[in-house]
PDB file of N, CA and C in Angstrom:
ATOM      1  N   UNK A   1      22.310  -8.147  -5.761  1.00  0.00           N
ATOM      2  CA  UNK A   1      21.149  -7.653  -6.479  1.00  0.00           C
ATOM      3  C   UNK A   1      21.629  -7.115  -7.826  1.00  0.00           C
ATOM      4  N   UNK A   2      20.988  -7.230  -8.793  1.00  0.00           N
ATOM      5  CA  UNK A   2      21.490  -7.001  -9.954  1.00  0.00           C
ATOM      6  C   UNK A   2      20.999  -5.365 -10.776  1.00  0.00           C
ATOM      7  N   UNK A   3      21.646  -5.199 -11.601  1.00  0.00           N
ATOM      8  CA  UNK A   3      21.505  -3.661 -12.088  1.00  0.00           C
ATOM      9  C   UNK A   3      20.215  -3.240 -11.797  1.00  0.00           C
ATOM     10  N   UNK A   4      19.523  -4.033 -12.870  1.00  0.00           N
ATOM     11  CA  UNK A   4      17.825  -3.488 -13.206  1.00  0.00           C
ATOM     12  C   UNK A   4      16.910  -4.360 -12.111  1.00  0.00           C
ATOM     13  N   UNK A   5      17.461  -4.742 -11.200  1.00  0.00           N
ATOM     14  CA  UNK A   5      16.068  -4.623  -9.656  1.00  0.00           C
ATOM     15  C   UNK A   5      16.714  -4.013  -8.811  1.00  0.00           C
ATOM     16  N   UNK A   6      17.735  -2.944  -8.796  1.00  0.00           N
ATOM     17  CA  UNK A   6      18.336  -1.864  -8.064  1.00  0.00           C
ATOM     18  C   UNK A   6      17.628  -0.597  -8.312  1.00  0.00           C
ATOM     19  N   UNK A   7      17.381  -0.654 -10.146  1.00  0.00           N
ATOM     20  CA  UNK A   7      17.046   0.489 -10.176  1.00  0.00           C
ATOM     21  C   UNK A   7      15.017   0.736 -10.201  1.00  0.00           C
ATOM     22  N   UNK A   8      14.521  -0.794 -10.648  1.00  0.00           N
ATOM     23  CA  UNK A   8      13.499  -0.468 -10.222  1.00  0.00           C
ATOM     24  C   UNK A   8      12.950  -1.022  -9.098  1.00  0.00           C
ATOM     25  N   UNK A   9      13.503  -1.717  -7.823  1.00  0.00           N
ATOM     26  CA  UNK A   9      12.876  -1.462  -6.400  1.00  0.00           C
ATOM     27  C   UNK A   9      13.585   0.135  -5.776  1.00  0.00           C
ATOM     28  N   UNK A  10      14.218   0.879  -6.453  1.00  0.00           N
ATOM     29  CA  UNK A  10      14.532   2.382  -5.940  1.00  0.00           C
ATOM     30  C   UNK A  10      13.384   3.000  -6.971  1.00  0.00           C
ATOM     31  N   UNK A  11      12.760   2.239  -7.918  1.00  0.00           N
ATOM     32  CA  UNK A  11      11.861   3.362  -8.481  1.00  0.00           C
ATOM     33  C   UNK A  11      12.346   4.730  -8.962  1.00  0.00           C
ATOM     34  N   UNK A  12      13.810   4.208  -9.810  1.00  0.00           N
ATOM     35  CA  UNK A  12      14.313   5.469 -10.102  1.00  0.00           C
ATOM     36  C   UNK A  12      13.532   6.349 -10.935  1.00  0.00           C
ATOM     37  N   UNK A  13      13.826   7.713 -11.015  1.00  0.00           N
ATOM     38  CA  UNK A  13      13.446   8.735 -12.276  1.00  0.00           C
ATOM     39  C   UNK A  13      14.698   9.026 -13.071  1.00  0.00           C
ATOM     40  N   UNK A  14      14.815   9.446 -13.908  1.00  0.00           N
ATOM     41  CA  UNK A  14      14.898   9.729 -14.825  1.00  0.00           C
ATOM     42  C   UNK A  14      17.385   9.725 -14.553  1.00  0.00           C
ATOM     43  N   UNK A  15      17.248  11.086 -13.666  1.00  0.00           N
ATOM     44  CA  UNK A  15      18.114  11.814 -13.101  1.00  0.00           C
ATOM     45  C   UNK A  15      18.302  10.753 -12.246  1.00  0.00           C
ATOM     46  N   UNK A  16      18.030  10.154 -11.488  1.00  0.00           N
ATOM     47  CA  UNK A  16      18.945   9.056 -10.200  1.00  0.00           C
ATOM     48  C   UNK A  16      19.238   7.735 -11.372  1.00  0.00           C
ATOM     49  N   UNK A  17      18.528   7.493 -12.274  1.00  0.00           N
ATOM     50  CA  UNK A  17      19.072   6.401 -12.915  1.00  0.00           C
ATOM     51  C   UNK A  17      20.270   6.681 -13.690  1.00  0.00           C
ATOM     52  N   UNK A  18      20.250   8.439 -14.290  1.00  0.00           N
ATOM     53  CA  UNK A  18      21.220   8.744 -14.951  1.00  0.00           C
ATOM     54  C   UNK A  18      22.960   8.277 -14.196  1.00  0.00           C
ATOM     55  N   UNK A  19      22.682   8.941 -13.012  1.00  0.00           N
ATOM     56  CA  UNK A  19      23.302   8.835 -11.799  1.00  0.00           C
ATOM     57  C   UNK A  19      24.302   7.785 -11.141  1.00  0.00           C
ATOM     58  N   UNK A  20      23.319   6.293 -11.177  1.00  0.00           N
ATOM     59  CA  UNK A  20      22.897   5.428 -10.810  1.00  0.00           C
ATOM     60  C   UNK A  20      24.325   4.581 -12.296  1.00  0.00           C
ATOM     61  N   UNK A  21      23.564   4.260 -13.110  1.00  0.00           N
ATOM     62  CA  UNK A  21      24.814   3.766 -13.823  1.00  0.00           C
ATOM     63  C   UNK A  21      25.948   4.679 -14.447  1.00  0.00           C
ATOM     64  N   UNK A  22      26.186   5.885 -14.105  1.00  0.00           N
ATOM     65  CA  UNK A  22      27.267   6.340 -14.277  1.00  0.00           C
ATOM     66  C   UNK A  22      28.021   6.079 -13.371  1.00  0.00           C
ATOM     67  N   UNK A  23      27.732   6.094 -11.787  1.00  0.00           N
ATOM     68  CA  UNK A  23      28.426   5.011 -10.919  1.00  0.00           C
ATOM     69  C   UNK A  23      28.823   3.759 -11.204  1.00  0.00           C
ATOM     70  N   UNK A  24      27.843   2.939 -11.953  1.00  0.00           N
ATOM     71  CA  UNK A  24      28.550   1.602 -12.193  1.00  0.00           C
ATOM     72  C   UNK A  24      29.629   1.979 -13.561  1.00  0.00           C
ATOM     73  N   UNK A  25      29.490   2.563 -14.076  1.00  0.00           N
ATOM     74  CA  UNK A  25      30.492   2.370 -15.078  1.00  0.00           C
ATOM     75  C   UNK A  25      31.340   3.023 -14.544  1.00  0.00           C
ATOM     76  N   UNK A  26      32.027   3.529 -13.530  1.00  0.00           N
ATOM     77  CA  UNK A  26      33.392   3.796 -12.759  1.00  0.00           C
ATOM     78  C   UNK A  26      33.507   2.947 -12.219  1.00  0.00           C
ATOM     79  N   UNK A  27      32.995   2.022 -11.700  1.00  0.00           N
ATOM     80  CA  UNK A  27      33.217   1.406 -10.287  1.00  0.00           C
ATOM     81  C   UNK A  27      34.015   0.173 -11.358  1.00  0.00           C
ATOM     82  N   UNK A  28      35.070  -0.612 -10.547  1.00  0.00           N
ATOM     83  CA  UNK A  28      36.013  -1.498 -11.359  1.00  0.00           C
ATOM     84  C   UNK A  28      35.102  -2.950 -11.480  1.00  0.00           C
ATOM     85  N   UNK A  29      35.120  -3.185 -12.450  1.00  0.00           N
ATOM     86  CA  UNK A  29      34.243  -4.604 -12.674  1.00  0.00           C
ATOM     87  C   UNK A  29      33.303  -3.862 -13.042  1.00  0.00           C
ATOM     88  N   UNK A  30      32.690  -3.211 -13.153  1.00  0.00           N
ATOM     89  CA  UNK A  30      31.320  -2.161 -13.552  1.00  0.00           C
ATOM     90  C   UNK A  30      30.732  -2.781 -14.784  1.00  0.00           C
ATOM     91  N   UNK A  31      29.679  -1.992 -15.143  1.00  0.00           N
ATOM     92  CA  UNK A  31      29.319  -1.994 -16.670  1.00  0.00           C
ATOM     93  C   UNK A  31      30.256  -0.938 -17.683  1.00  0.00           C
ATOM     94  N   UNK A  32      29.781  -1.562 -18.632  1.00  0.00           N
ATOM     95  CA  UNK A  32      30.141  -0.679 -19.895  1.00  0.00           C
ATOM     96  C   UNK A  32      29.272   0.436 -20.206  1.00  0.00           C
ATOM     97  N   UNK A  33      29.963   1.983 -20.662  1.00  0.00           N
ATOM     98  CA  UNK A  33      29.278   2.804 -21.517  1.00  0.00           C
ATOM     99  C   UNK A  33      27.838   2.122 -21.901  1.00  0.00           C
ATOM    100  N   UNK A  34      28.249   1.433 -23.108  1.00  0.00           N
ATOM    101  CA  UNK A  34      27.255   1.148 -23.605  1.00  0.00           C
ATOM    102  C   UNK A  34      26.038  -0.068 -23.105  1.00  0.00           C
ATOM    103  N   UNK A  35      26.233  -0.755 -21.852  1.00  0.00           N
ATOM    104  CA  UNK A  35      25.608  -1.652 -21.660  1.00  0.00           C
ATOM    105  C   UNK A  35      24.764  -0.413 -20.420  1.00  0.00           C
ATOM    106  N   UNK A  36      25.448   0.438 -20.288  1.00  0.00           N
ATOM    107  CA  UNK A  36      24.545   1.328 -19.392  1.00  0.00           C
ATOM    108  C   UNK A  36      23.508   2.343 -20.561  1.00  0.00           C
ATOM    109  N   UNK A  37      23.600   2.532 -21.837  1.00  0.00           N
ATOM    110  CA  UNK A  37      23.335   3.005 -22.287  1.00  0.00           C
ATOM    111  C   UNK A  37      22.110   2.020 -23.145  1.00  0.00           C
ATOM    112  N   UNK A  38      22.203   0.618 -22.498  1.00  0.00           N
ATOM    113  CA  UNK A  38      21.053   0.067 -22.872  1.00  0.00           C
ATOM    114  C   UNK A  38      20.264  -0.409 -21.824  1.00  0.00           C
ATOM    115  N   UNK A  39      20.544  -0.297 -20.674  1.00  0.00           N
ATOM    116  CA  UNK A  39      19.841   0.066 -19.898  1.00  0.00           C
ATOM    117  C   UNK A  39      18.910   0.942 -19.283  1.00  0.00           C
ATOM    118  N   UNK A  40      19.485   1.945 -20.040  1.00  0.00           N
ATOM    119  CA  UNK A  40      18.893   2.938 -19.575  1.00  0.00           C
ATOM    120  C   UNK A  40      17.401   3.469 -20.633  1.00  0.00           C
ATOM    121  N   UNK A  41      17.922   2.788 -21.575  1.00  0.00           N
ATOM    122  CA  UNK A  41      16.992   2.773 -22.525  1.00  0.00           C
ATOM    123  C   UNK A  41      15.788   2.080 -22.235  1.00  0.00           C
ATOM    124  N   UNK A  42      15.920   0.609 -21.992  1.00  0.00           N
ATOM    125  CA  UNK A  42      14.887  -0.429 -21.526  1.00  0.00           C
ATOM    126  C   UNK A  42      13.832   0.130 -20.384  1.00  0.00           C
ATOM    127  N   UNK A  43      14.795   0.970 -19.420  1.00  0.00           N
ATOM    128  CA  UNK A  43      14.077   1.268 -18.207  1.00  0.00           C
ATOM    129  C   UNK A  43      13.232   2.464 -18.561  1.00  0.00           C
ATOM    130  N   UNK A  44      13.773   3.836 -19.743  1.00  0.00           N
ATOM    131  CA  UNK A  44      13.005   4.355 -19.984  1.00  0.00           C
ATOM    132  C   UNK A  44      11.654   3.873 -20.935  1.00  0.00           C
ATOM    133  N   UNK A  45      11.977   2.798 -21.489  1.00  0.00           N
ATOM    134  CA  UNK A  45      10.682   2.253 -22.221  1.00  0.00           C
ATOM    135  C   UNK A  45       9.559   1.515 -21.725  1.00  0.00           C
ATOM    136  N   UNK A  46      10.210   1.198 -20.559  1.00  0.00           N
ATOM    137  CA  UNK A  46       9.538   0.058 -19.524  1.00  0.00           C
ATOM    138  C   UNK A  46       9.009   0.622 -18.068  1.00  0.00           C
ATOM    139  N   UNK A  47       9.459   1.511 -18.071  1.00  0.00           N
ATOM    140  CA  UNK A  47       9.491   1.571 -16.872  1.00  0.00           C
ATOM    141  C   UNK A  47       7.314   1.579 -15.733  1.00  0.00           C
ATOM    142  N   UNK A  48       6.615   2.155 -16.672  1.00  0.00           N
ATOM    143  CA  UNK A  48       5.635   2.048 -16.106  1.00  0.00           C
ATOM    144  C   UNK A  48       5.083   0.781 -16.119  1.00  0.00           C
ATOM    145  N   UNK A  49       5.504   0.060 -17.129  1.00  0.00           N
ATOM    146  CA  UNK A  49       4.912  -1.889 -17.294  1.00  0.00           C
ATOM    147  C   UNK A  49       6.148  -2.623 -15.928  1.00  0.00           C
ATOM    148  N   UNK A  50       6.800  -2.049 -15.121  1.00  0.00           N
ATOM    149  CA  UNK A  50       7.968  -2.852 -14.567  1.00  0.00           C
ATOM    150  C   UNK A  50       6.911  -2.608 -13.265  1.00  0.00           C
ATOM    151  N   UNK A  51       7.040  -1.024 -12.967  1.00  0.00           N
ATOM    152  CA  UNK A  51       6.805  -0.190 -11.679  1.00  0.00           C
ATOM    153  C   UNK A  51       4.808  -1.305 -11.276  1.00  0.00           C
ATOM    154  N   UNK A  52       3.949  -1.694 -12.837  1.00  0.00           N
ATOM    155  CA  UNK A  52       2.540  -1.602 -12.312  1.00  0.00           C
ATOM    156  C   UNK A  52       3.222  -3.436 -12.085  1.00  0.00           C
ATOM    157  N   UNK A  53       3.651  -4.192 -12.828  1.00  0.00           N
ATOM    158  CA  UNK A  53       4.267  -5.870 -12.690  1.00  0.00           C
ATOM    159  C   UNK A  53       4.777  -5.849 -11.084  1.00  0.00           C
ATOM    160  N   UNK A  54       5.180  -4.636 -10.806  1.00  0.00           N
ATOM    161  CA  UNK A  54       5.846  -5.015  -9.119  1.00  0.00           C
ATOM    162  C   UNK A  54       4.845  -4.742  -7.893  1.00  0.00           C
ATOM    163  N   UNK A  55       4.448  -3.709  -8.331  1.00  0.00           N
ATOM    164  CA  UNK A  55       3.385  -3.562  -7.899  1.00  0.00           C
ATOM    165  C   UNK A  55       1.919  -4.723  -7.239  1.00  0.00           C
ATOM    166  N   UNK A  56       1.612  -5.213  -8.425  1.00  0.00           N
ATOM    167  CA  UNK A  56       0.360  -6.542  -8.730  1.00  0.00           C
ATOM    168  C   UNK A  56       1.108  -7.311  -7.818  1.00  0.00           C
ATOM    169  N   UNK A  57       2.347  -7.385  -7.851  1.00  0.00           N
ATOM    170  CA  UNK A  57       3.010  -9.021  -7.380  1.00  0.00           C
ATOM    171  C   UNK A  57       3.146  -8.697  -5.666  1.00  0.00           C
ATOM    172  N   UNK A  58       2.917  -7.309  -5.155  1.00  0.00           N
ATOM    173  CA  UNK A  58       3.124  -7.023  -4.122  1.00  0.00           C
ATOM    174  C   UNK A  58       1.892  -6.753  -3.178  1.00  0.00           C
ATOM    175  N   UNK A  59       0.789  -6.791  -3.864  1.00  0.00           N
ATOM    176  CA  UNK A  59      -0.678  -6.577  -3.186  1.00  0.00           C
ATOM    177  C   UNK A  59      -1.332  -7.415  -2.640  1.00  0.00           C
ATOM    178  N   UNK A  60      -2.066  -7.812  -1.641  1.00  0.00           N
ATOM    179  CA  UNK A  60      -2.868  -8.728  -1.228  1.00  0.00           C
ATOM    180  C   UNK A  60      -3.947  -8.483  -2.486  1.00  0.00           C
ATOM    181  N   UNK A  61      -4.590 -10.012  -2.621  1.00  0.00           N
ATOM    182  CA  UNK A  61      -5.554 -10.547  -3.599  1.00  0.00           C
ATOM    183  C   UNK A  61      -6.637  -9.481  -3.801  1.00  0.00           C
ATOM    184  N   UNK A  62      -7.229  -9.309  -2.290  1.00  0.00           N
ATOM    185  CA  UNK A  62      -8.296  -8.606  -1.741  1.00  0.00           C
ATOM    186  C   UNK A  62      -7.687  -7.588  -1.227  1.00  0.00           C
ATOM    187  N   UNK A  63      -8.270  -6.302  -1.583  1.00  0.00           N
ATOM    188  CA  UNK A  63      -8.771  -4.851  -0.888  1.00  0.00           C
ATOM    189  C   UNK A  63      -9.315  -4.679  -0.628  1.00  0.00           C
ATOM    190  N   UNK A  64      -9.471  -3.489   0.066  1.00  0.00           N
ATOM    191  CA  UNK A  64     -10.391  -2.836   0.589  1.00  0.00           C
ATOM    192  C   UNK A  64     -11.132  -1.838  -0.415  1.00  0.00           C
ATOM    193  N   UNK A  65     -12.693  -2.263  -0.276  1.00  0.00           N
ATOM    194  CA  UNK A  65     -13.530  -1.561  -1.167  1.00  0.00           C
ATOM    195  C   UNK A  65     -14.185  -0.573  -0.690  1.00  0.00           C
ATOM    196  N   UNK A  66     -14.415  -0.291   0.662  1.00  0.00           N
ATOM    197  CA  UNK A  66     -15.338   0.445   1.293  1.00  0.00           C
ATOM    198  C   UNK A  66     -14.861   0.557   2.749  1.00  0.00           C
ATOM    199  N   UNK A  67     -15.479   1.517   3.693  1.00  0.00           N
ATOM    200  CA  UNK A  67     -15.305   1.938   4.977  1.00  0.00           C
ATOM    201  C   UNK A  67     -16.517   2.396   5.289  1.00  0.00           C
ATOM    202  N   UNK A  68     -17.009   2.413   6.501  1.00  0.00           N
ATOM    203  CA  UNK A  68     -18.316   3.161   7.015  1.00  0.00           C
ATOM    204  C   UNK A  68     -18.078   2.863   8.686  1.00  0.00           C
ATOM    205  N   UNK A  69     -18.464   4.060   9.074  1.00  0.00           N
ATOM    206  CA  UNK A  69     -18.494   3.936  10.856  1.00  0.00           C
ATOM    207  C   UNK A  69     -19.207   5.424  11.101  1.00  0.00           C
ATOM    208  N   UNK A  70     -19.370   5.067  12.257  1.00  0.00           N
ATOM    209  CA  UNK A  70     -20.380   5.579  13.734  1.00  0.00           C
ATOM    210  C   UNK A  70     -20.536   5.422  14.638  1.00  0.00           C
ATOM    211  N   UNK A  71     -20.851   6.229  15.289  1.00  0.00           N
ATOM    212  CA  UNK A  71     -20.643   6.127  17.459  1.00  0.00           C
ATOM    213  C   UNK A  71     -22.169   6.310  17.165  1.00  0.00           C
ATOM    214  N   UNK A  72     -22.473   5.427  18.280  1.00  0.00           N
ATOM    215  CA  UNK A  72     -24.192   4.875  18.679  1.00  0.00           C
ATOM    216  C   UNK A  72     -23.823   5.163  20.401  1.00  0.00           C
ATOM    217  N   UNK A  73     -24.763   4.851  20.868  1.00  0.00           N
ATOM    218  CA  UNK A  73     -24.793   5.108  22.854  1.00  0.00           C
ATOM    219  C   UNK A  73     -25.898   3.924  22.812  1.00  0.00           C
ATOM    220  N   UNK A  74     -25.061   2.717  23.553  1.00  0.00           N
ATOM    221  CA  UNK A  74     -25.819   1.319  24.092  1.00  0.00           C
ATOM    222  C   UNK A  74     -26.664   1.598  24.483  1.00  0.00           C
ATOM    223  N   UNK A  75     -28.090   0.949  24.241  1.00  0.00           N
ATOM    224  CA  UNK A  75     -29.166   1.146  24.806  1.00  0.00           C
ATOM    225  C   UNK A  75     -29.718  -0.183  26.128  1.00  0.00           C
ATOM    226  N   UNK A  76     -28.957  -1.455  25.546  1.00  0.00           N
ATOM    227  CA  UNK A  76     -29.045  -2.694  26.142  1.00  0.00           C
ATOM    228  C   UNK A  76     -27.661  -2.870  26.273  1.00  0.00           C
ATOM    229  N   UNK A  77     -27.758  -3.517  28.476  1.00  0.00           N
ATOM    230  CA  UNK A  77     -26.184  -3.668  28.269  1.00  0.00           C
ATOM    231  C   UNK A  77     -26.808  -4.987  29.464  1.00  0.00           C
ATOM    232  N   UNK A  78     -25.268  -5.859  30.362  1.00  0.00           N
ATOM    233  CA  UNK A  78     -26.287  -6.779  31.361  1.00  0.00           C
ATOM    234  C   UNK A  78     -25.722  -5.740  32.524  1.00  0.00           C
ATOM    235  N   UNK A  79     -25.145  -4.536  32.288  1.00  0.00           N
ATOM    236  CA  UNK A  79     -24.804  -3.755  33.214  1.00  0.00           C
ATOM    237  C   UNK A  79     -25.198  -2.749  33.040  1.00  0.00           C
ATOM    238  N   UNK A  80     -25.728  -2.001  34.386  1.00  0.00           N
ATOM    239  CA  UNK A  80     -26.348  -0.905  34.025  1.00  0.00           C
ATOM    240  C   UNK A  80     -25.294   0.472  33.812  1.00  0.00           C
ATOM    241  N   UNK A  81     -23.839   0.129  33.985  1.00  0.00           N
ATOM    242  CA  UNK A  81     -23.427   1.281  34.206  1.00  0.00           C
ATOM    243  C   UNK A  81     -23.108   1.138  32.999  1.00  0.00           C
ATOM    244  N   UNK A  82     -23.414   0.586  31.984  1.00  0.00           N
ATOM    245  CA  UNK A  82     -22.555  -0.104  30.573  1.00  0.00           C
ATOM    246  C   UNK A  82     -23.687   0.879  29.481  1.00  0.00           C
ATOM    247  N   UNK A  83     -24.909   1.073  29.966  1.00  0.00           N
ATOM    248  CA  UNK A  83     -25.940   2.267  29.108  1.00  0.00           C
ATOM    249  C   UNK A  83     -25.760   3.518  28.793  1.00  0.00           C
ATOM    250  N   UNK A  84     -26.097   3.536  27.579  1.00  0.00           N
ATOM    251  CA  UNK A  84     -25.864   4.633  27.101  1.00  0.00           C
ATOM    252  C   UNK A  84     -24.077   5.562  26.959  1.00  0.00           C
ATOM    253  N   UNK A  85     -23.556   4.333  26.930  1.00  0.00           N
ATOM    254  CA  UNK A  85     -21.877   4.888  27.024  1.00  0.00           C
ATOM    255  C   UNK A  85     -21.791   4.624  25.149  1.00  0.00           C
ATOM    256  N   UNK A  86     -20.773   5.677  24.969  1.00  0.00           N
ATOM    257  CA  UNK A  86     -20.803   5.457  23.205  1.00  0.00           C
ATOM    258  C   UNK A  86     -19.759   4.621  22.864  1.00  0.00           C
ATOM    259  N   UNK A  87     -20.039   3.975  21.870  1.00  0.00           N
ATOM    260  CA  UNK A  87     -19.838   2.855  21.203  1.00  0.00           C
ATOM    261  C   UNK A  87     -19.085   3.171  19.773  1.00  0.00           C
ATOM    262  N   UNK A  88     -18.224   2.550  19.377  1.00  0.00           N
ATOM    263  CA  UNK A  88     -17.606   2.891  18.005  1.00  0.00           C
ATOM    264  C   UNK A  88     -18.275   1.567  16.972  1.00  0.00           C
ATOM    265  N   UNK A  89     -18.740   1.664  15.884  1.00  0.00           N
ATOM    266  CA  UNK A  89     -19.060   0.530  15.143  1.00  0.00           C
ATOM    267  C   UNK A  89     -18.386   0.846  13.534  1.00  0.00           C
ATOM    268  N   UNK A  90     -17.546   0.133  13.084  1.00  0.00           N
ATOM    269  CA  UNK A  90     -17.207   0.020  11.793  1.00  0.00           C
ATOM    270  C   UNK A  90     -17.348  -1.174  11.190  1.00  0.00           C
ATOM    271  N   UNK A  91     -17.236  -0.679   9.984  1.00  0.00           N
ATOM    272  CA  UNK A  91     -17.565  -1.311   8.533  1.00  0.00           C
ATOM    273  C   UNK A  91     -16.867  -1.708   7.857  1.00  0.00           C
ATOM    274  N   UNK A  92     -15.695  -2.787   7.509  1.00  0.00           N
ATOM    275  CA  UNK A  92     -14.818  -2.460   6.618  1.00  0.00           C
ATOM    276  C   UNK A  92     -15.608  -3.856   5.310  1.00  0.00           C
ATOM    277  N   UNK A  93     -15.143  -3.205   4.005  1.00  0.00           N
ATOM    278  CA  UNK A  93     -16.008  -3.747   2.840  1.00  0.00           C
ATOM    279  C   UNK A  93     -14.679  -4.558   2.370  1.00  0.00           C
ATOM    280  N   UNK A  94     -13.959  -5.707   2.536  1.00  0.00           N
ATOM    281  CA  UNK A  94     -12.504  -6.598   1.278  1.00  0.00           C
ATOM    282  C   UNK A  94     -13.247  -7.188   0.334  1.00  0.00           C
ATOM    283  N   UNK A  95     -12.717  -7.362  -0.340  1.00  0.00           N
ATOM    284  CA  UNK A  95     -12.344  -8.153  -1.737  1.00  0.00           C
ATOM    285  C   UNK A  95     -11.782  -7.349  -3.032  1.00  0.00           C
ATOM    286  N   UNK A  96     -11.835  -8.300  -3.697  1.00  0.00           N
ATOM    287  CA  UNK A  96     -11.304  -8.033  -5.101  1.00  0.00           C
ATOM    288  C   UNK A  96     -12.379  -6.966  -5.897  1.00  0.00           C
ATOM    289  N   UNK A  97     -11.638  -5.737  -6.515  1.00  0.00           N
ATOM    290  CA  UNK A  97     -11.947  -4.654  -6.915  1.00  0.00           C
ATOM    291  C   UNK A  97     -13.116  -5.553  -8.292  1.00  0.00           C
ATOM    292  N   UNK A  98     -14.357  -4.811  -8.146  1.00  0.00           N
ATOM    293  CA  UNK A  98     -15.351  -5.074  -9.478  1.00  0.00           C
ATOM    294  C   UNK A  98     -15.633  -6.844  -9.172  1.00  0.00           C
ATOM    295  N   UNK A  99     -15.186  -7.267  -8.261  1.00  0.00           N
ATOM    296  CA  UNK A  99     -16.010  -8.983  -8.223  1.00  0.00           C
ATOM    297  C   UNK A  99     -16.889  -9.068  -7.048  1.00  0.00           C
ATOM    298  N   UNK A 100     -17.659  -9.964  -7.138  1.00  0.00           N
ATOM    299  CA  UNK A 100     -18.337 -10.247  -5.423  1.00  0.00           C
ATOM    300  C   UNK A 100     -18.203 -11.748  -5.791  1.00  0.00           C
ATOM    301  N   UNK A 101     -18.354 -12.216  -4.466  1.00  0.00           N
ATOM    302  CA  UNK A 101     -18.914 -11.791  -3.421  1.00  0.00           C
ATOM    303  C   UNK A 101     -17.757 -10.986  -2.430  1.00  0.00           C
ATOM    304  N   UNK A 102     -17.899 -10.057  -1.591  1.00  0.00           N
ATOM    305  CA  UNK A 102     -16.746  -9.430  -0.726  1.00  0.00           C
ATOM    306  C   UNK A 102     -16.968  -9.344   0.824  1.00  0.00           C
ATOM    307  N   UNK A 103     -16.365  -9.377   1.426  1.00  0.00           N
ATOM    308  CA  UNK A 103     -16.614  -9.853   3.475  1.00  0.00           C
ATOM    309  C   UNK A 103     -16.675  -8.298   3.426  1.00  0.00           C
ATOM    310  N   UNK A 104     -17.459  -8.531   4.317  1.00  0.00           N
ATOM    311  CA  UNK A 104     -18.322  -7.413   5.463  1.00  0.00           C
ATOM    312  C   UNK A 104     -17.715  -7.682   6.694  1.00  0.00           C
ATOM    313  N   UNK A 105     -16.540  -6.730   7.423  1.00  0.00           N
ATOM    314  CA  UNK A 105     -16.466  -6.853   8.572  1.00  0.00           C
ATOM    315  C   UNK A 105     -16.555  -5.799   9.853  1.00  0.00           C
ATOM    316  N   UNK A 106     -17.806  -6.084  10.597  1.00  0.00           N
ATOM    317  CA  UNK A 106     -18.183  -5.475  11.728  1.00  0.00           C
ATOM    318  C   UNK A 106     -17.678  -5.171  13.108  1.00  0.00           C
ATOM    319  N   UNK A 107     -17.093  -4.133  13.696  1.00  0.00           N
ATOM    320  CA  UNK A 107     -16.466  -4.348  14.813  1.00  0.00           C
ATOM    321  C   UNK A 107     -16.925  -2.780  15.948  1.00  0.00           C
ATOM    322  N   UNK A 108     -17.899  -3.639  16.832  1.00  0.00           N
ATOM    323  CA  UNK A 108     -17.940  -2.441  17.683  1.00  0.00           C
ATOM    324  C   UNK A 108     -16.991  -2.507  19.313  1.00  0.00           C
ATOM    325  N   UNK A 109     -16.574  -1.537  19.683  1.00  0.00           N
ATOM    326  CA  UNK A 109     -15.898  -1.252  20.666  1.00  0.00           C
ATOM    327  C   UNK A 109     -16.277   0.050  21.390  1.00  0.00           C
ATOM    328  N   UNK A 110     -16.353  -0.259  22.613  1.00  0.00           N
ATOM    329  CA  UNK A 110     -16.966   1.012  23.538  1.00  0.00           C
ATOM    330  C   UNK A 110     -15.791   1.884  23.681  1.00  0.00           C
ATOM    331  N   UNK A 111     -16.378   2.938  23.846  1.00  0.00           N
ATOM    332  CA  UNK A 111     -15.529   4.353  23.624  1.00  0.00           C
ATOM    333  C   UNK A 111     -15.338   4.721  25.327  1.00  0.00           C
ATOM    334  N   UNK A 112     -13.916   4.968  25.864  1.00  0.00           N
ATOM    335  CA  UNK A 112     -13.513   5.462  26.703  1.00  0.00           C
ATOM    336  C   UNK A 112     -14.071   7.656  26.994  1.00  0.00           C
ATOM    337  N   UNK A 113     -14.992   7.724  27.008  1.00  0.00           N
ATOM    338  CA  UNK A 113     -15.145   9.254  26.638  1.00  0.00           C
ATOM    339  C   UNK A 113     -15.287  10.137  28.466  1.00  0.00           C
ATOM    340  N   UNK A 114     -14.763  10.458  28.522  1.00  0.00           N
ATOM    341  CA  UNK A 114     -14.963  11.278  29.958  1.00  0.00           C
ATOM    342  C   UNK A 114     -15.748  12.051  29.822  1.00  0.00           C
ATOM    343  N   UNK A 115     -17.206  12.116  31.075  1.00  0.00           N
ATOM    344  CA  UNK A 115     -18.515  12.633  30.762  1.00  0.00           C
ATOM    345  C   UNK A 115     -17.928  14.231  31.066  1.00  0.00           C
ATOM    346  N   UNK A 116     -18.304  14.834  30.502  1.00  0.00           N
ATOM    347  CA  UNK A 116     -18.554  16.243  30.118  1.00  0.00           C
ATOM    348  C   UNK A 116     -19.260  17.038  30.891  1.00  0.00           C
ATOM    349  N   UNK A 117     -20.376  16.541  31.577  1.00  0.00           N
ATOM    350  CA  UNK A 117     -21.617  17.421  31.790  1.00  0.00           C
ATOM    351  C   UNK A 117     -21.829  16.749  33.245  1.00  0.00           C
TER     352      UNK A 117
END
């Protein structure tokens, strides 16, 4: 792996990059003073256009835009012991942030709840 995707998949700051090639310039075969000293430069100039570029390249297309859920109690079941037991139903909203069209996905599952009363 090479200098500068060491130091930005560690997402260095400031102080670990300082760090970071002062190690390589000891280490034998290393960099130079000054090739660390242009490095270090680039990464401080760059560094938020590197960190948002790795970022984009690492995201699914589609997000998540929204969430919504609620427990309901079945009113229709083909079992009767299956009534009125609560129910979990969510909402989840994907796609791409500010475009439509985006999937709607629905998922209810009955709730294990030990009656109380």
């Amino acid at each position: 792996m090479g200098h500068c995707q060491s130091i930005a998949s560690a997402d260095m700051d400031f102080n670990q990059l300082e760090a970071f090639l002062t190690a390589q310039t000891k280490k034998q075969g290393g960099i130079t003073s000054d090739q660390a000293a242009v490095i270090s430069k680039f990464w401080k100039s760059h560094k938020t256009k590197i960190r948002e570029s790795l970022m984009n390249q690492s995201r699914w297309d589609s997000g998540l835009r929204g969430l919504s859920w609620r427990v309901d109690g079945k009113s229709q079941s083909r079992h009767s012991a299956q009534m009125h037991t609560p129910v979990a139903i969510m909402e989840l909203e994907i796609g791409k942030s500010g475009q439509n069209p985006f999937s709607k996905i629905e998922s209810s599952e009955s709730l294990d709840i030990p009656n109380c009363g």
